[in-house]
Protein backbone atom coordinates (compact mmCIF):
# COMPACT_ATOMS: atom_id res chain seq x y z
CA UNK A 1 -8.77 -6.17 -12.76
CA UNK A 2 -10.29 -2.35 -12.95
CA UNK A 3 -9.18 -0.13 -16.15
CA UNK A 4 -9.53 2.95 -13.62
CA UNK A 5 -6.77 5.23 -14.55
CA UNK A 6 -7.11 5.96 -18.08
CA UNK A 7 -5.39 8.54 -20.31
CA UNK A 8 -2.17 8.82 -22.43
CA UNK A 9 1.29 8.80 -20.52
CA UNK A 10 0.36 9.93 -17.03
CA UNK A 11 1.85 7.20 -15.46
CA UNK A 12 -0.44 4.20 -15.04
CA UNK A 13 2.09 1.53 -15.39
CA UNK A 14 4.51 3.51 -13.06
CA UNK A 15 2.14 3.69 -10.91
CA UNK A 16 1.41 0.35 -10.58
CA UNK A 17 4.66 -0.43 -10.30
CA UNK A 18 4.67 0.83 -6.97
CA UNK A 19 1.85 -0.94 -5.36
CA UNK A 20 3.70 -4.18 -5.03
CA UNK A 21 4.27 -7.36 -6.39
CA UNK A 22 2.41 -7.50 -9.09
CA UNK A 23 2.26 -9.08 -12.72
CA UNK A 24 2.54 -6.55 -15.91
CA UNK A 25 0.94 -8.58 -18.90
CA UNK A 26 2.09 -6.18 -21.48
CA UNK A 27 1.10 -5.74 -25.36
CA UNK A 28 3.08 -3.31 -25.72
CA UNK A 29 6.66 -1.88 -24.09
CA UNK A 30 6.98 0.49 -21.13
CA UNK A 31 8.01 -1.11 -18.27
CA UNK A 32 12.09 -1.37 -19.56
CA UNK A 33 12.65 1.26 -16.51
CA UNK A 34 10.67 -0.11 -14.07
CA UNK A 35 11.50 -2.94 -10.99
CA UNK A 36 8.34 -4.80 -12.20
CA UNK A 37 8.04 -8.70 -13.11
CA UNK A 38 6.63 -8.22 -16.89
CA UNK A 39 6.19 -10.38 -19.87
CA UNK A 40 6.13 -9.07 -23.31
CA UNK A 41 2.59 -10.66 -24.70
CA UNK A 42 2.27 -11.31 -28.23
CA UNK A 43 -1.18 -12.58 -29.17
CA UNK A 44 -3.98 -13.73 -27.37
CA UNK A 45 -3.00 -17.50 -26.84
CA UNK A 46 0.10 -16.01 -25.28
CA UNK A 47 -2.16 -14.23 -22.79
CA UNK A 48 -4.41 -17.37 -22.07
CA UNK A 49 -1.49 -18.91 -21.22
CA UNK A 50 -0.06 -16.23 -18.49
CA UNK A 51 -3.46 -16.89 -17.49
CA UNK A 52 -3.79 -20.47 -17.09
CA UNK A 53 -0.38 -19.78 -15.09
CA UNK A 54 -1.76 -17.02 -13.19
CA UNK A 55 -4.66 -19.12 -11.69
CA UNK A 56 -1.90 -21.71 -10.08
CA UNK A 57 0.25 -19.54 -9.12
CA UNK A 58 -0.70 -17.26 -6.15
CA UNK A 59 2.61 -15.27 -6.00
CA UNK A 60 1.56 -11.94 -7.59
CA UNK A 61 -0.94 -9.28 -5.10
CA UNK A 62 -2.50 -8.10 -8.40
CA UNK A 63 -2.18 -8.33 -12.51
CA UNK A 64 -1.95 -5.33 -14.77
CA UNK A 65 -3.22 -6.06 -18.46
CA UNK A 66 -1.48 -3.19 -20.18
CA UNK A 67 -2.44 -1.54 -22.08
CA UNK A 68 -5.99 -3.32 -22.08
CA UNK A 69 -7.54 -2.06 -25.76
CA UNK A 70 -4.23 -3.58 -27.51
CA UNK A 71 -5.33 -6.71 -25.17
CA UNK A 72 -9.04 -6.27 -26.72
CA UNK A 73 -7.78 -5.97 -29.91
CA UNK A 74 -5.72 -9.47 -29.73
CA UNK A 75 -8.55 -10.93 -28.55
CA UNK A 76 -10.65 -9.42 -31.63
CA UNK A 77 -7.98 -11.45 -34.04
CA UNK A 78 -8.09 -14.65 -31.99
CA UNK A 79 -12.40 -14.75 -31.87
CA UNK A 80 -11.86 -13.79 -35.93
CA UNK A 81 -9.83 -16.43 -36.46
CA UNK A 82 -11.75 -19.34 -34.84
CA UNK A 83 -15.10 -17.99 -36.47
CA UNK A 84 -13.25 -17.99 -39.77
CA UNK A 85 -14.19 -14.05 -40.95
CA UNK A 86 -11.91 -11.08 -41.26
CA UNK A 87 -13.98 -8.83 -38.50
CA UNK A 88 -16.45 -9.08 -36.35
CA UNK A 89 -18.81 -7.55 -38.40
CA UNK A 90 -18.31 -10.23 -40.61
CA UNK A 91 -20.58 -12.41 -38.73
CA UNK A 92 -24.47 -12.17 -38.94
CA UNK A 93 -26.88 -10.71 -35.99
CA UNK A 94 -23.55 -8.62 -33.85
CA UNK A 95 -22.54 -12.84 -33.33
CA UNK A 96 -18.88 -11.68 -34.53
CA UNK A 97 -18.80 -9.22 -31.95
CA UNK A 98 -20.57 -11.28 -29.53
CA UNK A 99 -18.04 -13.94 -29.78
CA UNK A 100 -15.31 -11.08 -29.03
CA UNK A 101 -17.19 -10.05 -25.62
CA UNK A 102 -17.26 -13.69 -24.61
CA UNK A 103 -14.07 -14.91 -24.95
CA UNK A 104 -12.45 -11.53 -23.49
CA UNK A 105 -14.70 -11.66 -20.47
CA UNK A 106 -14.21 -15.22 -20.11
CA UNK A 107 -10.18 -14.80 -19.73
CA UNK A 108 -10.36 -11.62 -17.64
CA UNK A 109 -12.79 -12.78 -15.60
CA UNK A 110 -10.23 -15.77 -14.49
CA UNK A 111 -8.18 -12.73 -13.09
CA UNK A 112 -10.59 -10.86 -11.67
CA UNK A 113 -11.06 -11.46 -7.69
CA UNK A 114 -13.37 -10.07 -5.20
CA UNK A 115 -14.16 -6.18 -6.23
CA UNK A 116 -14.29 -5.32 -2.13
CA UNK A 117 -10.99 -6.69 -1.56
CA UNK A 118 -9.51 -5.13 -4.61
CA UNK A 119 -11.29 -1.98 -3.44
CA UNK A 120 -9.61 -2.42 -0.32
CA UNK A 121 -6.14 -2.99 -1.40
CA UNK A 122 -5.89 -0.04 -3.74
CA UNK A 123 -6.77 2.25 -0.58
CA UNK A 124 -4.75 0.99 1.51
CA UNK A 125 -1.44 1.27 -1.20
CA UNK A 126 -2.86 4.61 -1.57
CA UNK A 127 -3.94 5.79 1.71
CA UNK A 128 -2.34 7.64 4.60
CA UNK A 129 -6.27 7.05 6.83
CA UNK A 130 -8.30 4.36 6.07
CA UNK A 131 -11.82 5.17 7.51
CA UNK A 132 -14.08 2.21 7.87
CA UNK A 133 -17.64 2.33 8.07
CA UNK A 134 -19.72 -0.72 9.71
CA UNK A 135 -21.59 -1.51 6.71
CA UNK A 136 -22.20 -5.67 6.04
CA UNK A 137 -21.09 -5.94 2.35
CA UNK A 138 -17.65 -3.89 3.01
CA UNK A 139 -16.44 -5.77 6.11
CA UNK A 140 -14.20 -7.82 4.48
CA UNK A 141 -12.58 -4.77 3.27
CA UNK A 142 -12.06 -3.25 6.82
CA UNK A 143 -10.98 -6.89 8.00
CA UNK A 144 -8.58 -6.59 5.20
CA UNK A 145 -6.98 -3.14 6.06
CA UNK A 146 -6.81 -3.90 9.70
CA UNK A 147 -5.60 -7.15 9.32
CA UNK A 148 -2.32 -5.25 6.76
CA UNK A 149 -2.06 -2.41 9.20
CA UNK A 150 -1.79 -4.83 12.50
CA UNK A 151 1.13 -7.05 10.18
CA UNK A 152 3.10 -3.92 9.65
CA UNK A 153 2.82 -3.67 5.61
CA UNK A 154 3.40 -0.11 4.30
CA UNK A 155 1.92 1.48 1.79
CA UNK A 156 3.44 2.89 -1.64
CA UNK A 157 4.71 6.10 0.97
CA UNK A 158 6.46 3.65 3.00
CA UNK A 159 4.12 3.83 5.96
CA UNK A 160 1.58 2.25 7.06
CA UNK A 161 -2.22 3.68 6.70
CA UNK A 162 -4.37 4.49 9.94
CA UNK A 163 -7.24 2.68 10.34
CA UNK A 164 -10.02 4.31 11.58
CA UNK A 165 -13.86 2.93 12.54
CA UNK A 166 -16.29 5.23 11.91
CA UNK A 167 -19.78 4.55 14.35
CA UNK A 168 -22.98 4.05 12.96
CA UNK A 169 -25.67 6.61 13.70
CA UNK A 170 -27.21 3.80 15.69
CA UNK A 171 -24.04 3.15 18.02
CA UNK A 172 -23.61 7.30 18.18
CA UNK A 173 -27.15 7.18 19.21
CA UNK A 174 -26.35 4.23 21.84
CA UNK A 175 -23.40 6.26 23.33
CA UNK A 176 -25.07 9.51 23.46
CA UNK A 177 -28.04 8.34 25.37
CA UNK A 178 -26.06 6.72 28.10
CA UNK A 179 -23.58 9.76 28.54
């Protein structure tokens, strides 16, 4: 889950809503017009339900929390609520706010899967060239895009990306020397 696109009605959600099957966890209304599978969320033990429900279930490519401070601020009333105080101020030594943090990192991070292969899936929804470097840590990523590309998935433009490999200095090196 990445808060990436931010600002006020440029067209996150619709966005989204193009990159494929996802889930739209939404605090508030917008996605009325949109071909999207949404649910209307009302507090936070609403959400840590879609949640719990989310973690079985494998049929969604990604999860929009939308939009995510309404989603903080839920969370805000549920941590007041079990620590008994009206903010989190309330509570002694930032421990109100603390307890806030916690429990909305502790739910999101149930969504939250590798970065690299979320990395790698925005690009190549977004992407008309997807230019891979040989670098150890993003591999899976490349693996990823080649392995979408070689299936025949298309991107939100209704083709599907390029994949290019980029050399390492090292293998240009290799090939220049024996030319």
């Amino acid at each position: 889950m990445s808060k990436s696109i931010t600002g006020k009605k440029i067209g996150k959600t619709s966005l989204c809503s193009e990159l494929g099957k996802g889930f739209f966890a939404m605090f508030e209304s917008g996605t009325k017009a949109l071909n999207v599978y949404s649910r209307d969320i009302q507090n936070w033990e609403e959400f840590k339900q879609y949640v719990k429900l989310l973690q079985r279930d494998k049929t969604f490519g990604f999860i929009v929390v939308d939009p995510v401070d309404k989603a903080f601020k839920a969370c805000t009333t549920y941590a007041c609520q079990k620590l008994g105080i009206q903010h989190p101020s309330d509570e002694a030594w930032g421990k109100g706010w603390e307890a806030v943090r916690d429990e909305f990192t502790k739910e999101t991070d149930k969504l939250i899967t590798d970065a690299n292969q979320a990395c790698a899936s925005v690009a190549y929804r977004l992407s008309e060239t997807i230019v891979l470097f040989p670098i150890t840590p993003s591999s899976q990523m490349g693996e990823s895009c080649d392995e979408w590309a070689c299936s025949g998935n298309k991107n939100i433009w209704d083709v599907i990306p390029e994949v290019v490999q980029m050399k390492s200095y090292r293998d240009w090196e290799t090939d220049r020397k024996s030319t």
